[in-house]
PDB file of N, CA and C in Angstrom:
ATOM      1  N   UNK A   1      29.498 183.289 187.493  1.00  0.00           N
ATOM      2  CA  UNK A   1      29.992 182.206 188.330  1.00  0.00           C
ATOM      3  C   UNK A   1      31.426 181.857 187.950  1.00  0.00           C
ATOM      4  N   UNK A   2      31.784 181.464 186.502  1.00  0.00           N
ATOM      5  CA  UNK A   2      32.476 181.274 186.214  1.00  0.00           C
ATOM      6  C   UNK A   2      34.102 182.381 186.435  1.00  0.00           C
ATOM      7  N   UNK A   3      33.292 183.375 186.424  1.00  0.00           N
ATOM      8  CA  UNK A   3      34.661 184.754 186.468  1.00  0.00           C
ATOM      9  C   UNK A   3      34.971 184.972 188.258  1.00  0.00           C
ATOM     10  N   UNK A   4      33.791 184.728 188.638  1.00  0.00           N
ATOM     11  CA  UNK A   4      34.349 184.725 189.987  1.00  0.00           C
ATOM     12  C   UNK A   4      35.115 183.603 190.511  1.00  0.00           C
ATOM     13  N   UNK A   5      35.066 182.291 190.069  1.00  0.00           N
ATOM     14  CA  UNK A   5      35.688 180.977 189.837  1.00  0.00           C
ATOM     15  C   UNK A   5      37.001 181.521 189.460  1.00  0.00           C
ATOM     16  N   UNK A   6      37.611 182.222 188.062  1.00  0.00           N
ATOM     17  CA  UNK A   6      38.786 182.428 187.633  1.00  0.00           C
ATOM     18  C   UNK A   6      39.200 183.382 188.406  1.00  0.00           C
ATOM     19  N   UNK A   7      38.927 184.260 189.262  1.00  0.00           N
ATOM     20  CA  UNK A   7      39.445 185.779 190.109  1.00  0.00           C
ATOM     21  C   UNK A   7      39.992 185.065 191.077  1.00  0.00           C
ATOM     22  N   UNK A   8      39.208 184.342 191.800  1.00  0.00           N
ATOM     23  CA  UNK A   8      40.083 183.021 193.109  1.00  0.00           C
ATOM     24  C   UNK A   8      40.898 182.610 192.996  1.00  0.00           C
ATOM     25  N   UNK A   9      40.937 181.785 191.454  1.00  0.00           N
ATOM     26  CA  UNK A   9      41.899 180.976 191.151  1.00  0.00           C
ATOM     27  C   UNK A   9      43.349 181.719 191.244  1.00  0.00           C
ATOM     28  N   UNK A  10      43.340 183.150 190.082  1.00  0.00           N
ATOM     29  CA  UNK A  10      44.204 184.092 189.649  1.00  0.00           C
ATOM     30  C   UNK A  10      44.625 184.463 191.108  1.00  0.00           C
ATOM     31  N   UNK A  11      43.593 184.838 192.024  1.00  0.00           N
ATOM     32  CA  UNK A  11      44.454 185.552 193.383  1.00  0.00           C
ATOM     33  C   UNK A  11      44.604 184.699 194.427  1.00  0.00           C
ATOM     34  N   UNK A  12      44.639 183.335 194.097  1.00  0.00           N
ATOM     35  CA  UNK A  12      44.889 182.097 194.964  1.00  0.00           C
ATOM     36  C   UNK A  12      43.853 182.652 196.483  1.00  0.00           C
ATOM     37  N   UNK A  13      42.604 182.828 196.489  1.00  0.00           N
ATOM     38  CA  UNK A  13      41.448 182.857 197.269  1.00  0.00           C
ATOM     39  C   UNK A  13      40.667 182.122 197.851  1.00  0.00           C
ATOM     40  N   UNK A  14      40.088 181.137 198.961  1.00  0.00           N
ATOM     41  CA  UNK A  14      39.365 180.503 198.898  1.00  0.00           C
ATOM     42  C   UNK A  14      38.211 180.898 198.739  1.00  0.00           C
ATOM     43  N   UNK A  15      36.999 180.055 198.507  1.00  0.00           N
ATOM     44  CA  UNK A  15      35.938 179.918 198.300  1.00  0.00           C
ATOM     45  C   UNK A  15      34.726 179.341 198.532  1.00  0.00           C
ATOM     46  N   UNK A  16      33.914 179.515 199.272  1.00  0.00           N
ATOM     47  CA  UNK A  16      33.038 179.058 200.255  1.00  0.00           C
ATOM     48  C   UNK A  16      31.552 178.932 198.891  1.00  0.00           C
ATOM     49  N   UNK A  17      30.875 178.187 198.860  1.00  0.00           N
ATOM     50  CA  UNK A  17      29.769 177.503 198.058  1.00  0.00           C
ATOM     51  C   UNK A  17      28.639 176.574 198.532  1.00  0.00           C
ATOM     52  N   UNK A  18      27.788 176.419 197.898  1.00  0.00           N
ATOM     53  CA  UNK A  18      26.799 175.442 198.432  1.00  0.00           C
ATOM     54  C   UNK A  18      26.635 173.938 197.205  1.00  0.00           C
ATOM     55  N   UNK A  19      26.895 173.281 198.150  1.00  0.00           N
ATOM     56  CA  UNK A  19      27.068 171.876 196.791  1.00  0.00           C
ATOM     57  C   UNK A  19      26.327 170.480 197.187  1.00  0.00           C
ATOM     58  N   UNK A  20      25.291 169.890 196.542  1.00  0.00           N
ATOM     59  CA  UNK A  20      24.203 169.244 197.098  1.00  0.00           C
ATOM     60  C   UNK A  20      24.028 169.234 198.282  1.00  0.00           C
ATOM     61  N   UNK A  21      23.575 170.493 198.830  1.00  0.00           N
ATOM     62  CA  UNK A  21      22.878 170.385 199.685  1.00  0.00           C
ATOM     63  C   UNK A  21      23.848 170.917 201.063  1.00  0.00           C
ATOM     64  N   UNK A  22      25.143 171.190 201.033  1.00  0.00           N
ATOM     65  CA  UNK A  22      26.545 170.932 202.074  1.00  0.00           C
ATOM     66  C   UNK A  22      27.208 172.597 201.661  1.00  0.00           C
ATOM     67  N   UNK A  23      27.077 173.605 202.614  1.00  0.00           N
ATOM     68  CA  UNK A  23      28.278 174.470 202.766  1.00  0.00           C
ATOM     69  C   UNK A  23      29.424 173.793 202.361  1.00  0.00           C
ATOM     70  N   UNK A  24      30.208 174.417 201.232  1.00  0.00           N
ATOM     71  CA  UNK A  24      31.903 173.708 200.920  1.00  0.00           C
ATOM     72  C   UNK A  24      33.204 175.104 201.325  1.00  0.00           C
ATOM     73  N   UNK A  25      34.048 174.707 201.821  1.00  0.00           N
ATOM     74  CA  UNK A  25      35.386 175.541 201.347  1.00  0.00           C
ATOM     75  C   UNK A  25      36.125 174.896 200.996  1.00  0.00           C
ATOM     76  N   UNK A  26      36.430 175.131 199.563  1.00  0.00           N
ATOM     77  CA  UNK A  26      37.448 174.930 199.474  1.00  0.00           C
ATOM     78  C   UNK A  26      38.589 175.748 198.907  1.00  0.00           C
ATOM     79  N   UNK A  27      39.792 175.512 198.531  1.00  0.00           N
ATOM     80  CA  UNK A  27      41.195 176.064 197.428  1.00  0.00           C
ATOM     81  C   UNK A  27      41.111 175.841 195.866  1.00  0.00           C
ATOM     82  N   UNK A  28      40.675 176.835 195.398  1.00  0.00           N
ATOM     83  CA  UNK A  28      39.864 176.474 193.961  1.00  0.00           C
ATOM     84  C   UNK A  28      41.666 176.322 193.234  1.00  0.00           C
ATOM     85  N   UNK A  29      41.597 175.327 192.009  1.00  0.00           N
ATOM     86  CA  UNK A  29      43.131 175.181 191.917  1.00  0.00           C
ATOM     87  C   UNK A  29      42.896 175.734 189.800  1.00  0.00           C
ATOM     88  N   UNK A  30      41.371 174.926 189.501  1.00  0.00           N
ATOM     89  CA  UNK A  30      41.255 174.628 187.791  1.00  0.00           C
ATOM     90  C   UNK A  30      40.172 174.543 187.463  1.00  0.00           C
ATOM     91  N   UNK A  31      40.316 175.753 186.264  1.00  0.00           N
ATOM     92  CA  UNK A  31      38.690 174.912 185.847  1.00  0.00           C
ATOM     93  C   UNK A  31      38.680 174.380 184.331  1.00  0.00           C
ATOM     94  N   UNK A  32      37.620 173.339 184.029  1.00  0.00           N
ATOM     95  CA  UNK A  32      38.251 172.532 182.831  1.00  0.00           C
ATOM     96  C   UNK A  32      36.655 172.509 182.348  1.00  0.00           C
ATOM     97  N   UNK A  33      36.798 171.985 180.513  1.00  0.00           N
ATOM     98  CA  UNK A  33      35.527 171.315 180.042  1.00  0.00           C
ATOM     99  C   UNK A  33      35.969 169.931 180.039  1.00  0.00           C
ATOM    100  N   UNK A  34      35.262 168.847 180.405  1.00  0.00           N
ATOM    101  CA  UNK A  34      35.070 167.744 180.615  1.00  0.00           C
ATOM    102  C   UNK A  34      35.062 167.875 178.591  1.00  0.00           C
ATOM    103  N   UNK A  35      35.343 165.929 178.571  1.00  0.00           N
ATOM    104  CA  UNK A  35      35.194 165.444 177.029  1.00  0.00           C
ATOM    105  C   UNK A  35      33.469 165.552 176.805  1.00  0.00           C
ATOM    106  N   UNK A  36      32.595 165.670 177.786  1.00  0.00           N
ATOM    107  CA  UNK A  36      31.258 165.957 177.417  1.00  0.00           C
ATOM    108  C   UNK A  36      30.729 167.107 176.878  1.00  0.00           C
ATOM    109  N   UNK A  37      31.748 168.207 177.314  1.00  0.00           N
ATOM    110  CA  UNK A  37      31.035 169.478 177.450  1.00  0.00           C
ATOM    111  C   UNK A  37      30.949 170.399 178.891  1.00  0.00           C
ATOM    112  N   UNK A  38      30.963 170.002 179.811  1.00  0.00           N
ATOM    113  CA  UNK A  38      30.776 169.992 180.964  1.00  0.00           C
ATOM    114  C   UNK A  38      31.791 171.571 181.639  1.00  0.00           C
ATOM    115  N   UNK A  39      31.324 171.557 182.382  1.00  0.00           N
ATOM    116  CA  UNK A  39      31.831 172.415 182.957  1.00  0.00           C
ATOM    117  C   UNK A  39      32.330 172.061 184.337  1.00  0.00           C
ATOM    118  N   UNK A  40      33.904 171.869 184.899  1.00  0.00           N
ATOM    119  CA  UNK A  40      34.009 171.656 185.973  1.00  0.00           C
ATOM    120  C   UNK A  40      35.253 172.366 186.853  1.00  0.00           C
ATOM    121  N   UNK A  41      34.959 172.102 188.155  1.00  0.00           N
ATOM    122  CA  UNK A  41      36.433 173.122 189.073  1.00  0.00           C
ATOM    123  C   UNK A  41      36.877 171.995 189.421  1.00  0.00           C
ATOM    124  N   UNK A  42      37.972 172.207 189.958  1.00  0.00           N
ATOM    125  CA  UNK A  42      38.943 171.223 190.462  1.00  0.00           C
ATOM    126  C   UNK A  42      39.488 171.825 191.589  1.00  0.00           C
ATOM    127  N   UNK A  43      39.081 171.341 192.904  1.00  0.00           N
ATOM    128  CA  UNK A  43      39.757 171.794 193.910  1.00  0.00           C
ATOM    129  C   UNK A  43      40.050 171.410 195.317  1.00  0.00           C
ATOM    130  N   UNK A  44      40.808 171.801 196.074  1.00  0.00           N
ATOM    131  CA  UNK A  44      41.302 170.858 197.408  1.00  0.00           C
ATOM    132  C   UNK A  44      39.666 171.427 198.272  1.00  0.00           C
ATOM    133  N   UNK A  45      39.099 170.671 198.936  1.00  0.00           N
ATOM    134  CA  UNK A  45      38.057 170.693 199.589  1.00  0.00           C
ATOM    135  C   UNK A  45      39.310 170.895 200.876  1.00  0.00           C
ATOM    136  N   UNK A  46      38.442 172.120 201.865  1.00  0.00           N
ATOM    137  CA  UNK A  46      39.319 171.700 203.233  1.00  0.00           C
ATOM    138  C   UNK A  46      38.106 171.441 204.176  1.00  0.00           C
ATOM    139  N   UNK A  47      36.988 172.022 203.829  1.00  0.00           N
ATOM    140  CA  UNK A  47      35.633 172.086 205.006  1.00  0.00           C
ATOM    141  C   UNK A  47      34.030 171.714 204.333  1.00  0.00           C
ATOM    142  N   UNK A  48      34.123 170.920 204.817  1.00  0.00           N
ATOM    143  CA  UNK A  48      32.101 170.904 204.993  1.00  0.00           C
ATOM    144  C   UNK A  48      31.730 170.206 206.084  1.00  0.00           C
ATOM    145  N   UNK A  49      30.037 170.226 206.712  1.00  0.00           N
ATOM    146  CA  UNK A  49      29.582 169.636 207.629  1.00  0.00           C
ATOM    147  C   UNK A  49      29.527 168.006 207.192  1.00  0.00           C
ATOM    148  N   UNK A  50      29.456 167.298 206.108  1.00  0.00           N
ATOM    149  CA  UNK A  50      28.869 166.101 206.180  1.00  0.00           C
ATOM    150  C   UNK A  50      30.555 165.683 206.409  1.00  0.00           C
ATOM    151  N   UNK A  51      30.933 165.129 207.856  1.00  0.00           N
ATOM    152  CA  UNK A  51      32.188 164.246 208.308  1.00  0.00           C
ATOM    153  C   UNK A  51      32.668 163.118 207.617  1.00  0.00           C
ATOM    154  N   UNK A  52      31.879 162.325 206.433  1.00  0.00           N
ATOM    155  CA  UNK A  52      32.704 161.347 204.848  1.00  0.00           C
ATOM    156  C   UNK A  52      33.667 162.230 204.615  1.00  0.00           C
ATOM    157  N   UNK A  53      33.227 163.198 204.425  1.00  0.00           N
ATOM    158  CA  UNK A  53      34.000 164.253 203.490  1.00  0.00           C
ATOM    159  C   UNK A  53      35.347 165.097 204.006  1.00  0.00           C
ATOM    160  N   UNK A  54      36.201 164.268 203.812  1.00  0.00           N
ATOM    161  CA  UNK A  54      37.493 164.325 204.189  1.00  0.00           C
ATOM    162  C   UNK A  54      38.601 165.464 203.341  1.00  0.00           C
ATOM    163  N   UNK A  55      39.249 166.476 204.017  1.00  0.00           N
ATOM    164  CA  UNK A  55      39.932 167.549 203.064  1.00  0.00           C
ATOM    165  C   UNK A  55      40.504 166.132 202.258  1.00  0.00           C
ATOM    166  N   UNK A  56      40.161 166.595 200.958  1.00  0.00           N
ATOM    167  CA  UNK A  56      40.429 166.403 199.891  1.00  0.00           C
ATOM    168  C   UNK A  56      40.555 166.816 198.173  1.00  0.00           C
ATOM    169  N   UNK A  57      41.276 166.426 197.259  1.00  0.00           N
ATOM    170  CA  UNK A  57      41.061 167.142 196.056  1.00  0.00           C
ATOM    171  C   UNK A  57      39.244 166.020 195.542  1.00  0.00           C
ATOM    172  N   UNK A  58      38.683 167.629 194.985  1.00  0.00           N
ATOM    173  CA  UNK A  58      37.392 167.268 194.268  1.00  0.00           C
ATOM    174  C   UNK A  58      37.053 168.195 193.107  1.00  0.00           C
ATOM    175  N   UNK A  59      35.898 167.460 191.966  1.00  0.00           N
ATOM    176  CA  UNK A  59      35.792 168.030 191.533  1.00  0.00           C
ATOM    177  C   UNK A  59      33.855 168.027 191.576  1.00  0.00           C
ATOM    178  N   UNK A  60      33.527 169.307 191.139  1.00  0.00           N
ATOM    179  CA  UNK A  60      32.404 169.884 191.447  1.00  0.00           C
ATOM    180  C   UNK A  60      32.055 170.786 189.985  1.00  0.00           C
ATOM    181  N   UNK A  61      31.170 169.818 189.438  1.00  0.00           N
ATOM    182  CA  UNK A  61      29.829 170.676 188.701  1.00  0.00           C
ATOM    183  C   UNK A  61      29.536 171.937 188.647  1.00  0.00           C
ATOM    184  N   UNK A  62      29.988 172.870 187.741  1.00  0.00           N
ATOM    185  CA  UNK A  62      30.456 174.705 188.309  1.00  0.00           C
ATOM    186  C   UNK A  62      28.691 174.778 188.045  1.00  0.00           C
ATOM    187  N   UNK A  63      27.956 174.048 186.929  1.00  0.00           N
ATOM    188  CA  UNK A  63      26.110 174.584 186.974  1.00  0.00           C
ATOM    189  C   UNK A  63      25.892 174.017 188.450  1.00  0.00           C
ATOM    190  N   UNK A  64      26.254 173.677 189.034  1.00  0.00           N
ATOM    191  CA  UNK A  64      25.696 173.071 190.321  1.00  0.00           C
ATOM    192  C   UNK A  64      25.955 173.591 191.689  1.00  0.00           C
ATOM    193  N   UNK A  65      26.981 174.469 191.444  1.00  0.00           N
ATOM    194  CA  UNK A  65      27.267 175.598 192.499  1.00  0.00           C
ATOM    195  C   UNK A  65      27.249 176.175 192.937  1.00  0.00           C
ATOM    196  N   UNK A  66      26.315 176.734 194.147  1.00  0.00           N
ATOM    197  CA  UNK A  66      25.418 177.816 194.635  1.00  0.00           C
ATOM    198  C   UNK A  66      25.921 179.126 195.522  1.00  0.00           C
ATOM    199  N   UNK A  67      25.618 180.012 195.412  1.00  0.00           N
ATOM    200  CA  UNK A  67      25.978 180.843 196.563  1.00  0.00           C
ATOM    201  C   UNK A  67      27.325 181.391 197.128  1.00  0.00           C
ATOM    202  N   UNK A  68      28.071 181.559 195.590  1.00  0.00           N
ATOM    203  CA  UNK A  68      29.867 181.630 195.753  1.00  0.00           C
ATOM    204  C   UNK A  68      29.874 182.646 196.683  1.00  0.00           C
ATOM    205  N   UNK A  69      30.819 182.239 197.596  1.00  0.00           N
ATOM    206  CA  UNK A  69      31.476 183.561 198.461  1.00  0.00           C
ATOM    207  C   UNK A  69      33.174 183.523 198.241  1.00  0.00           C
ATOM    208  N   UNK A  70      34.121 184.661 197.099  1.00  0.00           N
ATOM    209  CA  UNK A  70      35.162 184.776 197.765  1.00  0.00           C
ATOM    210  C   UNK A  70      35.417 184.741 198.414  1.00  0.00           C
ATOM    211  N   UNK A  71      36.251 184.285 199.236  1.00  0.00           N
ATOM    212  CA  UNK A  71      36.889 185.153 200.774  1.00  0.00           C
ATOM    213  C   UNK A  71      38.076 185.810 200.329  1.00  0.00           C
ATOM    214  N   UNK A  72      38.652 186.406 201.757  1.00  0.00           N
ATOM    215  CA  UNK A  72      39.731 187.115 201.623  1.00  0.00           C
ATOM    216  C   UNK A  72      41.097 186.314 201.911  1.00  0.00           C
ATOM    217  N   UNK A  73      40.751 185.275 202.530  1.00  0.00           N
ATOM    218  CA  UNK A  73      41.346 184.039 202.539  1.00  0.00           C
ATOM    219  C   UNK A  73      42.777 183.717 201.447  1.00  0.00           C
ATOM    220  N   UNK A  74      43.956 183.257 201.535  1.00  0.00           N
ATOM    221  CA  UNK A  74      44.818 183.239 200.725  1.00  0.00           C
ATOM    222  C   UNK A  74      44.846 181.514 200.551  1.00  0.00           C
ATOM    223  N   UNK A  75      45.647 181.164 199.634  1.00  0.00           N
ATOM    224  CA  UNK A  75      46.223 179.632 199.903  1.00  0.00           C
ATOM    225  C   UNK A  75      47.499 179.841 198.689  1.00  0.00           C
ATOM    226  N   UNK A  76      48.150 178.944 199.376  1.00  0.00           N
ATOM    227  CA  UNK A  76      49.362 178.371 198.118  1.00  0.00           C
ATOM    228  C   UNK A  76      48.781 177.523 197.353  1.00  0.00           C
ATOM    229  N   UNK A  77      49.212 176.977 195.973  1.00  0.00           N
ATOM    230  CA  UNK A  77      48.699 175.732 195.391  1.00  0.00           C
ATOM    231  C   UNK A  77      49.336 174.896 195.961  1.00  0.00           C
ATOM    232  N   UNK A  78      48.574 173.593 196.014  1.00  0.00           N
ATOM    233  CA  UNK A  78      49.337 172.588 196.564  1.00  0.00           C
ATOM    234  C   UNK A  78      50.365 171.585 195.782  1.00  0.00           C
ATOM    235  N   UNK A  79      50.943 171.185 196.276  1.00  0.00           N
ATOM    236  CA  UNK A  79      52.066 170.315 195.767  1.00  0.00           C
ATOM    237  C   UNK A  79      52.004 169.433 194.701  1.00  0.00           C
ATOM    238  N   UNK A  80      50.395 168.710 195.081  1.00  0.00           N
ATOM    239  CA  UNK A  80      50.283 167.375 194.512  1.00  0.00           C
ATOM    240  C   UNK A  80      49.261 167.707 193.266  1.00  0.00           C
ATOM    241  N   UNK A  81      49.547 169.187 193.336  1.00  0.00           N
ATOM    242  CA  UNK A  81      48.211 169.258 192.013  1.00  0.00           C
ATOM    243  C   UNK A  81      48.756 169.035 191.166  1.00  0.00           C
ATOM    244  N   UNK A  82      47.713 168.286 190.199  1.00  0.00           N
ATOM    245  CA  UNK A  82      48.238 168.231 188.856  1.00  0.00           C
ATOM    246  C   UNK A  82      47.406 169.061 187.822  1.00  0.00           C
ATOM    247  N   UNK A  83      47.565 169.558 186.797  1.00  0.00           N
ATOM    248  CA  UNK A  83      46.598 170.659 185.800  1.00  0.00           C
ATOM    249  C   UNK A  83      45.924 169.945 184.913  1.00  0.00           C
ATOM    250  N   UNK A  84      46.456 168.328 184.772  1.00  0.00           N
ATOM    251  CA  UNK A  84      45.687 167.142 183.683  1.00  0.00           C
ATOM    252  C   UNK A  84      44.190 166.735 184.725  1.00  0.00           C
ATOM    253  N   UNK A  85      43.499 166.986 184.607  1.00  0.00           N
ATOM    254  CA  UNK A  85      42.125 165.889 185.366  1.00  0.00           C
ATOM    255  C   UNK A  85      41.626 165.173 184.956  1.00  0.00           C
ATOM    256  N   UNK A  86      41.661 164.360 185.251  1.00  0.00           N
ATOM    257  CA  UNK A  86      41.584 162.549 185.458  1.00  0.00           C
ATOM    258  C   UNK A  86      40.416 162.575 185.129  1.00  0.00           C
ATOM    259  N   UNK A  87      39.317 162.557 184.318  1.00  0.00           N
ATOM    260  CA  UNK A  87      38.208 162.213 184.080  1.00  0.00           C
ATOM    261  C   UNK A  87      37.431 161.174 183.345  1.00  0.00           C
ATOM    262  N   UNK A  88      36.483 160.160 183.678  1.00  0.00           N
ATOM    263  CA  UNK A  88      36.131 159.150 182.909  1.00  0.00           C
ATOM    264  C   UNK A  88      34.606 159.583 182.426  1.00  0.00           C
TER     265      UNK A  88
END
């Protein structure tokens, strides 16, 4: 999971997943250990069905991530990323 997580990242790829329950795409940007231990991605969401869910930056539980699909899909990083994540 994780190496296919870093191959996206490395070839700026999107990535299509299943995340409680919701098809996601998003622009995978980072992946980090949380101060818990944790394992997490950091990335611009552009698509899912539940309409709350507004393109946005998120982060997502990599044990919780189902059904990775690379695509062939490209993206730039975005502007406003930052590589520090904000975590409480």
């Amino acid at each position: 999971m994780r190496y296919a997580l870093k191959s996206a990242i490395k070839c700026k790829r999107t990535v299509i997943f299943q995340y409680e329950g919701l098809p996601r795409v998003v622009e995978p940007h980072m992946i980090a250990i949380t101060d818990t231990g944790k394992w997490i991605l950091k990335a611009f969401q552009t698509w899912t069905f539940d309409s709350r869910n507004r393109p946005d930056w998120k982060f997502f539980s990599i044990p919780n991530i189902k059904d990775i699909i690379v695509r062939n899909n490209s993206f730039e990083f975005k502007r406003d990323f930052e590589k520090k994540p904000v975590l409480h």
